[in-house]
N, C-alpha and C. Protein backbone atom coordinates (compact mmCIF):
# COMPACT_ATOMS: atom_id res chain seq x y z
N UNK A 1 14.40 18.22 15.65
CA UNK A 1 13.80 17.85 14.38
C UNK A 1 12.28 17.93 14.51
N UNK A 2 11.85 18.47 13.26
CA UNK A 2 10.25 18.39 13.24
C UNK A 2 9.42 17.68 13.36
N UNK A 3 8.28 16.90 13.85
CA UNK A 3 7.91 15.26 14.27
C UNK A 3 6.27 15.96 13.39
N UNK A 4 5.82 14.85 12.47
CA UNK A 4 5.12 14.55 12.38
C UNK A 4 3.97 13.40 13.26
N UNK A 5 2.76 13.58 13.88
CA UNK A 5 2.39 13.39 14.69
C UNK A 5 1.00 12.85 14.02
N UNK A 6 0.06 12.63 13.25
CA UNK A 6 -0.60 12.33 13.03
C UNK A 6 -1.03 12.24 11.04
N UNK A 7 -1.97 11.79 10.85
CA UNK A 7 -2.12 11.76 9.07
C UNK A 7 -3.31 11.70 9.09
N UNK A 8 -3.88 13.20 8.09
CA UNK A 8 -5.32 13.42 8.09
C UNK A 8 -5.50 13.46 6.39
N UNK A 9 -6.80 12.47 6.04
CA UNK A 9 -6.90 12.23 4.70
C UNK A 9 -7.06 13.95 3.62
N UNK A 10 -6.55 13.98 2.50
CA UNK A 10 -6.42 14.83 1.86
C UNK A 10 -8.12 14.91 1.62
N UNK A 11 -8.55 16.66 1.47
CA UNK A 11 -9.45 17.09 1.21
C UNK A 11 -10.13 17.84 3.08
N UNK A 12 -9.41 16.94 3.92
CA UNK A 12 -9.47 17.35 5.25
C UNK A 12 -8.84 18.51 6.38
N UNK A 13 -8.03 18.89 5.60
CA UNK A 13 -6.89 19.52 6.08
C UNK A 13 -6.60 21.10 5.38
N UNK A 14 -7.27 21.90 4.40
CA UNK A 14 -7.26 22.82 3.92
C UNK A 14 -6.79 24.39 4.53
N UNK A 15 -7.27 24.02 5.59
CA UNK A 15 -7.56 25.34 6.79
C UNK A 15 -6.52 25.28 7.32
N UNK A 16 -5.50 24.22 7.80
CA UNK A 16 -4.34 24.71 8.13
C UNK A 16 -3.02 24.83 7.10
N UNK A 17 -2.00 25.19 7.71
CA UNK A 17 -1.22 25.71 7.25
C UNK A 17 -0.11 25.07 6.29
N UNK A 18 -0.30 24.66 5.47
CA UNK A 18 0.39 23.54 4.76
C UNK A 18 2.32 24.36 4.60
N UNK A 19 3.10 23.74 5.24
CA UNK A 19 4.72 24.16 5.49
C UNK A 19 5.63 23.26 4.17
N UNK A 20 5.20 22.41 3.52
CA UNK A 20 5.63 21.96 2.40
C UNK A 20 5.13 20.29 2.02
N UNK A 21 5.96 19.64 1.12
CA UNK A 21 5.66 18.64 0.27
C UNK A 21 6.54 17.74 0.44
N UNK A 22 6.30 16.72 0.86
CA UNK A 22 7.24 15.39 1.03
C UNK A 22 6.55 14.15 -0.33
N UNK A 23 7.22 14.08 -1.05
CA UNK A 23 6.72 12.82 -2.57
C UNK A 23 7.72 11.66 -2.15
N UNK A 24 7.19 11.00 -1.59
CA UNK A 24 7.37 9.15 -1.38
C UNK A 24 6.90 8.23 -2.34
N UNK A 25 8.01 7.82 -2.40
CA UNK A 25 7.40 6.14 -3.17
C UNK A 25 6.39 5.60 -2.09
N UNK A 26 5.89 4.23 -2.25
CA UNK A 26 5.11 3.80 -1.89
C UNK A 26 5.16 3.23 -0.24
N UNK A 27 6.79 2.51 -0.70
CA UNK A 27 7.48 1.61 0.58
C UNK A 27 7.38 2.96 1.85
N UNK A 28 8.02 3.93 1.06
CA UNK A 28 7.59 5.56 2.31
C UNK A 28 6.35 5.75 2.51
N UNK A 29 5.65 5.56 1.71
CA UNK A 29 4.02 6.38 2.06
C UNK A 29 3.27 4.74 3.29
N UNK A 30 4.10 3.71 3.77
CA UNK A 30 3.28 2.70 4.39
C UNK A 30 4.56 2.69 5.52
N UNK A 31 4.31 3.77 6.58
CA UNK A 31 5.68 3.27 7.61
C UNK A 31 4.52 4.03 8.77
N UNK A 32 5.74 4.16 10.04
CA UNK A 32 4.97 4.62 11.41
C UNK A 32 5.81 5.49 11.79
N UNK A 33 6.92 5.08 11.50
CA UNK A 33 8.32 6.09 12.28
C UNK A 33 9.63 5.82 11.18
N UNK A 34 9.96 6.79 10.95
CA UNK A 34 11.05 7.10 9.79
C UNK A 34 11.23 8.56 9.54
N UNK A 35 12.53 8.66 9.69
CA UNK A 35 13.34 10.10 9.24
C UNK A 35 13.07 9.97 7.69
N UNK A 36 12.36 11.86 7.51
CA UNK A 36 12.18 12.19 6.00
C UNK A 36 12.28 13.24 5.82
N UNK A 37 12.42 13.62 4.33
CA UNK A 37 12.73 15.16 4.23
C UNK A 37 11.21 15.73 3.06
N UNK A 38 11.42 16.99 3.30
CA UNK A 38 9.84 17.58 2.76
C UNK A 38 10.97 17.85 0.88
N UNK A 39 9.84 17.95 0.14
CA UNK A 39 11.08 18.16 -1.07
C UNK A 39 11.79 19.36 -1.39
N UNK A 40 11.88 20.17 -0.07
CA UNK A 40 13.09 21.24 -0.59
C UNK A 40 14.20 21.47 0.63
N UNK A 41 14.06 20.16 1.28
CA UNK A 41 15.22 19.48 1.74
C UNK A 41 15.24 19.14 3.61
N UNK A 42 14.03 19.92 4.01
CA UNK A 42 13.85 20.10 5.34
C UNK A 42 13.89 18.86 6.21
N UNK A 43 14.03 17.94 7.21
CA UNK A 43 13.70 17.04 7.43
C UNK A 43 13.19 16.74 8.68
N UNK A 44 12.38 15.77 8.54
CA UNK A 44 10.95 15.83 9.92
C UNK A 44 11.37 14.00 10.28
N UNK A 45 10.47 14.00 11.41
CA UNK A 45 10.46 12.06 12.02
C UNK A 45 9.17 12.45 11.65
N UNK A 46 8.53 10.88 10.85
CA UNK A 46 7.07 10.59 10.82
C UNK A 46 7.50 9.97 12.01
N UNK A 47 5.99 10.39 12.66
CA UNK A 47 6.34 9.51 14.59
C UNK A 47 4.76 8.86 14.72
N UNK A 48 4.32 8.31 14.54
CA UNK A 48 2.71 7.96 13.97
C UNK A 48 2.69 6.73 15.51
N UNK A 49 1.34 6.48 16.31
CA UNK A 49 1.10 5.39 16.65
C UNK A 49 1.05 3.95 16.02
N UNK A 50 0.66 3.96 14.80
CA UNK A 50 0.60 2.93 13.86
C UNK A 50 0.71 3.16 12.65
N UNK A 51 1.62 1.97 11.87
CA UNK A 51 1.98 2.14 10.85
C UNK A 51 0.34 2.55 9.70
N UNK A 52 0.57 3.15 8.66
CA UNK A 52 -0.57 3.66 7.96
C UNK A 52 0.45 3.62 6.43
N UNK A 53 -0.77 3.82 5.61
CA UNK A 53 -0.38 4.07 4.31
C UNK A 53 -1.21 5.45 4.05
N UNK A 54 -0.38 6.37 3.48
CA UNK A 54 -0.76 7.79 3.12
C UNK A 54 -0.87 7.90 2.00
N UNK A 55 -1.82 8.49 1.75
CA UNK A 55 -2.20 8.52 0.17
C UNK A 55 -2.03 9.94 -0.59
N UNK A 56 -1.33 10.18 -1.66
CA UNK A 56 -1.43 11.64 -2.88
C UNK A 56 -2.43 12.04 -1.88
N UNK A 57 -2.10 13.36 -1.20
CA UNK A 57 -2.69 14.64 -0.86
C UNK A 57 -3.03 14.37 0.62
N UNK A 58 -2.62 13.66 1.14
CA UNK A 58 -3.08 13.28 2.06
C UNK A 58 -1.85 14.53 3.39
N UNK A 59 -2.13 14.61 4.38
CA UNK A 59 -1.64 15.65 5.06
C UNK A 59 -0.89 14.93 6.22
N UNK A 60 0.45 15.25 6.91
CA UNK A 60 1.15 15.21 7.96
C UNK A 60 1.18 16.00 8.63
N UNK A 61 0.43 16.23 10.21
CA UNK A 61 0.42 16.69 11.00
C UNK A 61 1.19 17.00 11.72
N UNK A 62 2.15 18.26 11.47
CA UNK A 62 2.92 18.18 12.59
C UNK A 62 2.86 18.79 14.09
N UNK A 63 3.56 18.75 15.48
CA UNK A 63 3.33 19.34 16.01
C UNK A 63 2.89 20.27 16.40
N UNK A 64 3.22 21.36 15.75
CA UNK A 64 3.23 22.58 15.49
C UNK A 64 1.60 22.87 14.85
N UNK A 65 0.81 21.98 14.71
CA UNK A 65 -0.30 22.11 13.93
C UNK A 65 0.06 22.50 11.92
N UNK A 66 1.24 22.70 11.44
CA UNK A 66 1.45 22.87 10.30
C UNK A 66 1.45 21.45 9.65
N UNK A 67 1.00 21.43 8.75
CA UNK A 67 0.90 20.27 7.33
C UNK A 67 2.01 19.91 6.40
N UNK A 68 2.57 18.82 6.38
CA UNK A 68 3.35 18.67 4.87
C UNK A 68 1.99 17.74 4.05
N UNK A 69 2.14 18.08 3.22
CA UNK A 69 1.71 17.25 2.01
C UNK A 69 2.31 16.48 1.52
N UNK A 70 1.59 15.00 1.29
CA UNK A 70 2.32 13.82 0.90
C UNK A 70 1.97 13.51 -0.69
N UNK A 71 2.83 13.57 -1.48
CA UNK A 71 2.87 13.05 -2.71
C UNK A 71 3.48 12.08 -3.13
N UNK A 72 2.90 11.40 -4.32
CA UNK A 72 3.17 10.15 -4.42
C UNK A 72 4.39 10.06 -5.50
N UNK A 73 5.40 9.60 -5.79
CA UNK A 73 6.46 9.86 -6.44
C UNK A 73 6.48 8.67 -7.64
N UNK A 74 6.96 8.77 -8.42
CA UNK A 74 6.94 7.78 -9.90
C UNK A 74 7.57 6.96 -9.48
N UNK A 75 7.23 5.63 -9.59
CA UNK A 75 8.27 4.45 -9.28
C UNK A 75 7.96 3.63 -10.86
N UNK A 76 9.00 2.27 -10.82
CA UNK A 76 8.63 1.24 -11.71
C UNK A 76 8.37 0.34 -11.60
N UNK A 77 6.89 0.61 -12.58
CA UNK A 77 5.58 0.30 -12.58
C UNK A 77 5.53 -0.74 -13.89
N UNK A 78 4.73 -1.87 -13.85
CA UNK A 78 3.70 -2.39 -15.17
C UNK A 78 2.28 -2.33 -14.69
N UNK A 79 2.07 -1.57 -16.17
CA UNK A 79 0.63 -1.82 -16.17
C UNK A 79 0.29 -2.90 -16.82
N UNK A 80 -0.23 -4.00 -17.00
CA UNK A 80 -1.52 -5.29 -17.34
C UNK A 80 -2.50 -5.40 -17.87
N UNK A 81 -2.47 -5.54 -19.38
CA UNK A 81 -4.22 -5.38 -20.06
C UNK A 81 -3.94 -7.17 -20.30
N UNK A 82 -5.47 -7.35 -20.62
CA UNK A 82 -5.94 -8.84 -21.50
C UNK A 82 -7.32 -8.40 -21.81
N UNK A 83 -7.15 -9.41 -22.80
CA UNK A 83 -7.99 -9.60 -23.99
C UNK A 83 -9.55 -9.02 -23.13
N UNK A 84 -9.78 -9.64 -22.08
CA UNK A 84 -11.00 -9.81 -21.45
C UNK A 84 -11.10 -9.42 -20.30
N UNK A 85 -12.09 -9.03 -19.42
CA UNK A 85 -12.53 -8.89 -17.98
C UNK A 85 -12.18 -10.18 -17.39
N UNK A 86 -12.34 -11.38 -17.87
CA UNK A 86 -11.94 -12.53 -16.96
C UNK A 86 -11.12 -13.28 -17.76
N UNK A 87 -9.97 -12.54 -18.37
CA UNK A 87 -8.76 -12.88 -18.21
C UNK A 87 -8.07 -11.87 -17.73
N UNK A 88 -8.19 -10.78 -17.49
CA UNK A 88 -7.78 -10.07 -16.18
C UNK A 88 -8.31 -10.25 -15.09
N UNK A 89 -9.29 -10.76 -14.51
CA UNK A 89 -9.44 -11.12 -12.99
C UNK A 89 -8.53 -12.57 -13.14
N UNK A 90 -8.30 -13.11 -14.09
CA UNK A 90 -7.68 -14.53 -13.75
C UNK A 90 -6.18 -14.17 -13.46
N UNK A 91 -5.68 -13.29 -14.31
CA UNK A 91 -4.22 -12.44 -14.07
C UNK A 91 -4.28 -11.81 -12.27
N UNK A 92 -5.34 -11.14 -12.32
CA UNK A 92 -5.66 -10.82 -10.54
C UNK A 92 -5.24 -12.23 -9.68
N UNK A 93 -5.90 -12.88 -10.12
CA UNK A 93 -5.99 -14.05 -8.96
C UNK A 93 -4.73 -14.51 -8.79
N UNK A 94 -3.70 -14.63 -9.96
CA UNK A 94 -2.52 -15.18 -9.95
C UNK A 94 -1.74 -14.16 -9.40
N UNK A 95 -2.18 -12.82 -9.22
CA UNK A 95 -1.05 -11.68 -8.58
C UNK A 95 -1.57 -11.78 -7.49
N UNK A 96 -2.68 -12.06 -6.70
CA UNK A 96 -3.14 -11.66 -5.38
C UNK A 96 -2.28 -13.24 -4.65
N UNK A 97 -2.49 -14.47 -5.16
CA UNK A 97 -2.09 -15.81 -4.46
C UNK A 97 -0.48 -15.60 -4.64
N UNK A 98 0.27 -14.88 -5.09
CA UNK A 98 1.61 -14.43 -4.75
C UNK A 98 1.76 -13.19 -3.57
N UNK A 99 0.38 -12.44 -3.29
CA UNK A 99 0.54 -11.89 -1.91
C UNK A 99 0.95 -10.22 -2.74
N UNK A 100 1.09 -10.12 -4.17
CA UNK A 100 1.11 -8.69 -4.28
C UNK A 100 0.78 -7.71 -4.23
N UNK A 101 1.30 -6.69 -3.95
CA UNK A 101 0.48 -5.29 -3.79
C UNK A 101 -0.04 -5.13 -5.83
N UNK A 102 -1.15 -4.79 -5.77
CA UNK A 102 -1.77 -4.52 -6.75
C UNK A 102 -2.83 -3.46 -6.65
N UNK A 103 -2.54 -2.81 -7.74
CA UNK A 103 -3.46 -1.23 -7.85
C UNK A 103 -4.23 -1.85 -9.29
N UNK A 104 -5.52 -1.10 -8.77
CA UNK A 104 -6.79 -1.54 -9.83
C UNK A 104 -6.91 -0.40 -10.47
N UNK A 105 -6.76 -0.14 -11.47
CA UNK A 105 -7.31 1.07 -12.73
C UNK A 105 -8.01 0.54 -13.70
N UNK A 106 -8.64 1.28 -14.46
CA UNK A 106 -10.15 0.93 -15.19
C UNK A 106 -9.33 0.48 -16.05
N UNK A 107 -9.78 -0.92 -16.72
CA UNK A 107 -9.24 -1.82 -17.13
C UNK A 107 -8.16 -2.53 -17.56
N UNK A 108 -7.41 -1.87 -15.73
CA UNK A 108 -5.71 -2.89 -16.03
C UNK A 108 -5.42 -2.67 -14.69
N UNK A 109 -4.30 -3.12 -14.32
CA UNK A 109 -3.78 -3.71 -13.36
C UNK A 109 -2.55 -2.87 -13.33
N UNK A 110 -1.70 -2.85 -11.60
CA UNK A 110 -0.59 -2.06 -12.20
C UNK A 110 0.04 -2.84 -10.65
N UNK A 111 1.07 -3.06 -11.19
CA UNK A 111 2.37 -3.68 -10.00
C UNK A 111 3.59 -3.05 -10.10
N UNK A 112 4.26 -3.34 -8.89
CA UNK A 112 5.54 -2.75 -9.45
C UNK A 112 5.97 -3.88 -10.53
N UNK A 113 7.57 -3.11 -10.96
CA UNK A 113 8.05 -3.77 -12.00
C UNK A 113 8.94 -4.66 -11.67
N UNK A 114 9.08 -6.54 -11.70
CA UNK A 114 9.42 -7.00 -11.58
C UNK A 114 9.38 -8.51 -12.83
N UNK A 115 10.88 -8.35 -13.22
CA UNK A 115 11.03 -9.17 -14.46
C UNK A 115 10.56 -10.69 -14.74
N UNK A 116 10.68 -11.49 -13.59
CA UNK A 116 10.11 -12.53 -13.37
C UNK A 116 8.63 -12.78 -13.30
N UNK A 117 7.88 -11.57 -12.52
CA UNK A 117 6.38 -11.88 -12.41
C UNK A 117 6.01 -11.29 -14.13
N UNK A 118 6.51 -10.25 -14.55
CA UNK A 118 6.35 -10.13 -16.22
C UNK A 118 5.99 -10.99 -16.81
N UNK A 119 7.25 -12.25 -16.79
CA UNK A 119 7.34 -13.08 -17.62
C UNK A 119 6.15 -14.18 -17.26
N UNK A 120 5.87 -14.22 -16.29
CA UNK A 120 4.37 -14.89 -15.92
C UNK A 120 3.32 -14.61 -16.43
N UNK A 121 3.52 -13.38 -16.22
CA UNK A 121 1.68 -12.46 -16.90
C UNK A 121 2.11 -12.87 -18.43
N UNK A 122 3.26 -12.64 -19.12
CA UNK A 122 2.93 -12.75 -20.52
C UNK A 122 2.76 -13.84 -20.68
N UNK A 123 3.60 -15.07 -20.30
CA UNK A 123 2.79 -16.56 -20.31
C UNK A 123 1.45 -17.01 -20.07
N UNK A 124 0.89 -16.05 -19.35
CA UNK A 124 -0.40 -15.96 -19.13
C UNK A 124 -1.25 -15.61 -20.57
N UNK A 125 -0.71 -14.59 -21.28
CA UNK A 125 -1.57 -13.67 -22.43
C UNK A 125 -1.66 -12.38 -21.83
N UNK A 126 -1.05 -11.74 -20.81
CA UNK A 126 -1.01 -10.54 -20.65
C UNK A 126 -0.02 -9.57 -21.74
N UNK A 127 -1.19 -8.26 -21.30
CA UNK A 127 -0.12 -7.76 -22.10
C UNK A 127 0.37 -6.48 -21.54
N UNK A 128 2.49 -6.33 -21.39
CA UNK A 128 2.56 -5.34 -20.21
C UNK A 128 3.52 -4.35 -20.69
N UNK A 129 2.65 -2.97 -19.70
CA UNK A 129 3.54 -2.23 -20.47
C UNK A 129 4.30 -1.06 -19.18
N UNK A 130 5.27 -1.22 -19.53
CA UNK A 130 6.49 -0.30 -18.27
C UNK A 130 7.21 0.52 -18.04
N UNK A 131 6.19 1.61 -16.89
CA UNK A 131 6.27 2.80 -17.24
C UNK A 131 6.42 3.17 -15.74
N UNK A 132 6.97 4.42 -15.49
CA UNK A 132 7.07 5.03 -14.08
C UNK A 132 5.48 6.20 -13.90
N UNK A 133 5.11 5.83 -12.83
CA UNK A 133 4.21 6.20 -12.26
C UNK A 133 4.23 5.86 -10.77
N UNK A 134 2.99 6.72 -10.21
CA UNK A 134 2.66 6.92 -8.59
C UNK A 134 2.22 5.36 -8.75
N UNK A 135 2.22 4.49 -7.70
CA UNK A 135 1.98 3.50 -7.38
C UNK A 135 1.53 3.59 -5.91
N UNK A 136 -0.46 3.09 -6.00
CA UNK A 136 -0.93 3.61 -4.71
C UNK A 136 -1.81 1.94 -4.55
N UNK A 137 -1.43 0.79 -4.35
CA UNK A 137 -1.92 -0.59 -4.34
C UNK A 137 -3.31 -0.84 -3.87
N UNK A 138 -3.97 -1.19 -3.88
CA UNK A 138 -5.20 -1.99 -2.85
C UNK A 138 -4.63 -1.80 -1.44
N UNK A 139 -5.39 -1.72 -0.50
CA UNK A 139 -5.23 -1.98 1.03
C UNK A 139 -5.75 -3.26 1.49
N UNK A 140 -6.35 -3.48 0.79
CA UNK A 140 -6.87 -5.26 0.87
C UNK A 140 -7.99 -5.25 1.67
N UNK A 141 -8.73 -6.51 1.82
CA UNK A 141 -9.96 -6.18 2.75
C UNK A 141 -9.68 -6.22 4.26
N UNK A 142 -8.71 -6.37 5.03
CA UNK A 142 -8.28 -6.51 5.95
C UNK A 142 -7.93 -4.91 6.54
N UNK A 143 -7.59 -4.11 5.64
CA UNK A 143 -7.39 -2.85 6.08
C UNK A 143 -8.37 -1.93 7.26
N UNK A 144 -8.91 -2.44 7.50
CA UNK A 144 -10.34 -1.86 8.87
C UNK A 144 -10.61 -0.25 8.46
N UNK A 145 -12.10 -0.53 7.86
CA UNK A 145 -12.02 1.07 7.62
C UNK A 145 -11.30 1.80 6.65
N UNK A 146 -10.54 1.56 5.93
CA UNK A 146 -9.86 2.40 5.52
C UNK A 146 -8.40 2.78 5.56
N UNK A 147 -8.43 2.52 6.58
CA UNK A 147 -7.10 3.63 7.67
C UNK A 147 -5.69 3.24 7.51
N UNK A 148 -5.65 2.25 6.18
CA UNK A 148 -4.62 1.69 6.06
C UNK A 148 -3.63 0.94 6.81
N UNK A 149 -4.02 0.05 8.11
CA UNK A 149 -3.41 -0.66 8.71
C UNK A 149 -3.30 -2.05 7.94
N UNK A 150 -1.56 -2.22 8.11
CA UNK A 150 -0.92 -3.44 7.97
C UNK A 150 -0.45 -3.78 9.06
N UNK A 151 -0.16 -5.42 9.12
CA UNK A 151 0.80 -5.88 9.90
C UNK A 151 0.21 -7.23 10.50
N UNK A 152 0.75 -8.19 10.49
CA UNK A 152 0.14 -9.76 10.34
C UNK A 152 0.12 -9.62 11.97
N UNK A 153 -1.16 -9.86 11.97
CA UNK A 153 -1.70 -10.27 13.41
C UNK A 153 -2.68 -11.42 13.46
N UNK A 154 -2.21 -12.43 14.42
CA UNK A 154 -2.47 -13.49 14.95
C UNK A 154 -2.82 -13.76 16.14
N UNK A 155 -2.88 -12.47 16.53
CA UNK A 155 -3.72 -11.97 17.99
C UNK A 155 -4.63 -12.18 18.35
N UNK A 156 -5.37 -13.96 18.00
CA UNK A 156 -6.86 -13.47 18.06
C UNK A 156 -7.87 -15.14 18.63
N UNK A 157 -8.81 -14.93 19.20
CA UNK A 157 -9.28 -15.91 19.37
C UNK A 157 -10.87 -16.78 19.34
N UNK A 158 -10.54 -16.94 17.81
CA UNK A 158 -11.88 -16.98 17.50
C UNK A 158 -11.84 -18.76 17.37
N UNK A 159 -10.78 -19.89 17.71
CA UNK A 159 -11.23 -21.21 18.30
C UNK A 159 -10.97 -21.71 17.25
N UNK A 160 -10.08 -21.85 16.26
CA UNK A 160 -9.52 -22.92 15.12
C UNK A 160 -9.31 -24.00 15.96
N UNK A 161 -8.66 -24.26 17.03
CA UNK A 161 -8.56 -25.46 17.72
C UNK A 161 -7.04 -26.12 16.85
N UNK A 162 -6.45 -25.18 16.54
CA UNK A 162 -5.24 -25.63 16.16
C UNK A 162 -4.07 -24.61 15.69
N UNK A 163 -3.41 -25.07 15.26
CA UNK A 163 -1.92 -24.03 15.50
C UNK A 163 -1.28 -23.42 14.13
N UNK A 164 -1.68 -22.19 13.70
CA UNK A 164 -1.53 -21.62 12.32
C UNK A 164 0.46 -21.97 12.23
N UNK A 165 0.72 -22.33 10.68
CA UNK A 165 1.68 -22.39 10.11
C UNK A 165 1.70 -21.84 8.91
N UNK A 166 2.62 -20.56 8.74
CA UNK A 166 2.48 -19.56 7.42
C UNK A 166 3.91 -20.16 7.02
N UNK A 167 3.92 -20.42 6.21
CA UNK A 167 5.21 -20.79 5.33
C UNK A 167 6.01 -19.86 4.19
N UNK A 168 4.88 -18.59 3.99
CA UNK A 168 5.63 -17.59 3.05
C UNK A 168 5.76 -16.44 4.14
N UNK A 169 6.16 -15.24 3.17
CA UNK A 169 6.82 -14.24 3.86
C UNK A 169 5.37 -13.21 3.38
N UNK A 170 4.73 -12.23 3.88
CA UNK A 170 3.80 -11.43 3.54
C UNK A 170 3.41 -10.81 4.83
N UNK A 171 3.18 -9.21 4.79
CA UNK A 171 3.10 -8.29 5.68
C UNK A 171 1.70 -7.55 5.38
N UNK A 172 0.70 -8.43 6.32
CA UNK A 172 -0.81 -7.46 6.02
C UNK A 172 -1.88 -8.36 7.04
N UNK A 173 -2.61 -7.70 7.98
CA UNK A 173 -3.44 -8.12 8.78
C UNK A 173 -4.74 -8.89 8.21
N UNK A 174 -4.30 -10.26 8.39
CA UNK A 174 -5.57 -10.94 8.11
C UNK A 174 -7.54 -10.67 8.60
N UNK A 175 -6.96 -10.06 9.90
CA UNK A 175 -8.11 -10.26 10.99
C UNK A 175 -8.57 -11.44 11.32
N UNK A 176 -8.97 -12.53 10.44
CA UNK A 176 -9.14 -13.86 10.68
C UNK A 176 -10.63 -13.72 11.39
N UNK A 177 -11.42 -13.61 10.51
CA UNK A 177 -13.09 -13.78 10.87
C UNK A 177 -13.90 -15.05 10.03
N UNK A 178 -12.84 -15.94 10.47
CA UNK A 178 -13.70 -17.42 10.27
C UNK A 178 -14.18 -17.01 8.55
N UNK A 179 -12.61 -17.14 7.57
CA UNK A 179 -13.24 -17.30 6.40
C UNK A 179 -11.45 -18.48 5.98
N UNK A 180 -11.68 -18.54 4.67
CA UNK A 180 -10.60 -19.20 4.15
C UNK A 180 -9.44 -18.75 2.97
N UNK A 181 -8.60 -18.92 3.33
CA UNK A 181 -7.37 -17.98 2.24
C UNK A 181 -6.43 -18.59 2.21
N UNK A 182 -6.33 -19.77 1.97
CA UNK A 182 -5.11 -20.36 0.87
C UNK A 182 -4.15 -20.72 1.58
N UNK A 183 -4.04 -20.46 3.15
CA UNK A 183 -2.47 -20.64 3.92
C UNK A 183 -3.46 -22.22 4.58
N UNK A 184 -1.89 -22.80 5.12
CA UNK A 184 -1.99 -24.49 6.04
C UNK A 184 -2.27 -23.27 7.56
N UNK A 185 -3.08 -24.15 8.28
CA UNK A 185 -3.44 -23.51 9.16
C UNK A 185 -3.48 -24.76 10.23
């Protein structure tokens, strides 16, 4: 099987040889190692050192020095308007302290589609509308660079002098540089 071996940001990669098109939802475009197929049926291992999130156009390196192209595939999506700029950052704040992936577009918000957080935003005064689209979230500020690394690390020793307790479930590298975010610590 064909191994994808590395991921070079789209606009980088022109000169080689692009061998086809793999369109992932989102949950696909943020892995390290996973059997996939290009979209006219071929199938490769992403074999990556670390998990990454790949973005629309972004390139898979394979062995071979040939490219698939990663596209982003329609999932279901709400998009999020309000009345105001700060009643949409207040809608933000209430999607980010639930730990969601959230994508910022000029003046709305877009999550996946989930019936319960809906019914929140409209209790809120949002107003939502649900539609299939590429869904490409924030990387959050924790992402280093860019490069799209996740993955909760607690690896670290900067001297809290006491013993972190996370009580929810959420997958994304804090780094933990002596600031404050809402968890018992």
């Amino acid at each position: 099987m064909r191994r994808a071996i590395e991921v070079v940001p789209r606009g980088t990669w022109p000169l080689r040889r692009r061998t086809g098109v793999a369109t992932l939802d989102f949950d696909n475009r943020h892995r390290r190692r996973i059997a996939l197929a290009t979209d006219d049926g071929v199938a490769f291992l992403l074999d990556l050192p670390e998990a990454r999130v790949m973005n629309a156009g972004d390139g898979l390196v394979l062995e071979t020095g040939d490219v698939i192209e990663v596209a982003a595939a329609p999932e279901k999506v709400c998009d999020i308007e309000a009345e105001s700029a700060a009643a949409l950052a207040r809608l933000a704040w209430h999607l980010g302290n639930r730990h969601l992936p959230v994508e910022i577009l000029p003046g709305r918000l877009r999550i996946r589609d989930d019936h319960v957080i809906v019914a929140m935003l409209e209790g809120l005064g949002a107003r939502v509308a649900r539609l299939e689209a590429a869904f490409t979230p924030e990387q959050g500020a924790y992402a280093h660079g860019g490069e799209g690394r996740h993955g909760h690390d607690h690896g670290h020793g900067h001297g809290h002098g006491h013993a972190h307790d996370h009580d929810h479930d959420h997958d994304h590298d804090h780094g933990h540089g002596n600031h404050r975010h809402g968890h018992r610590h």
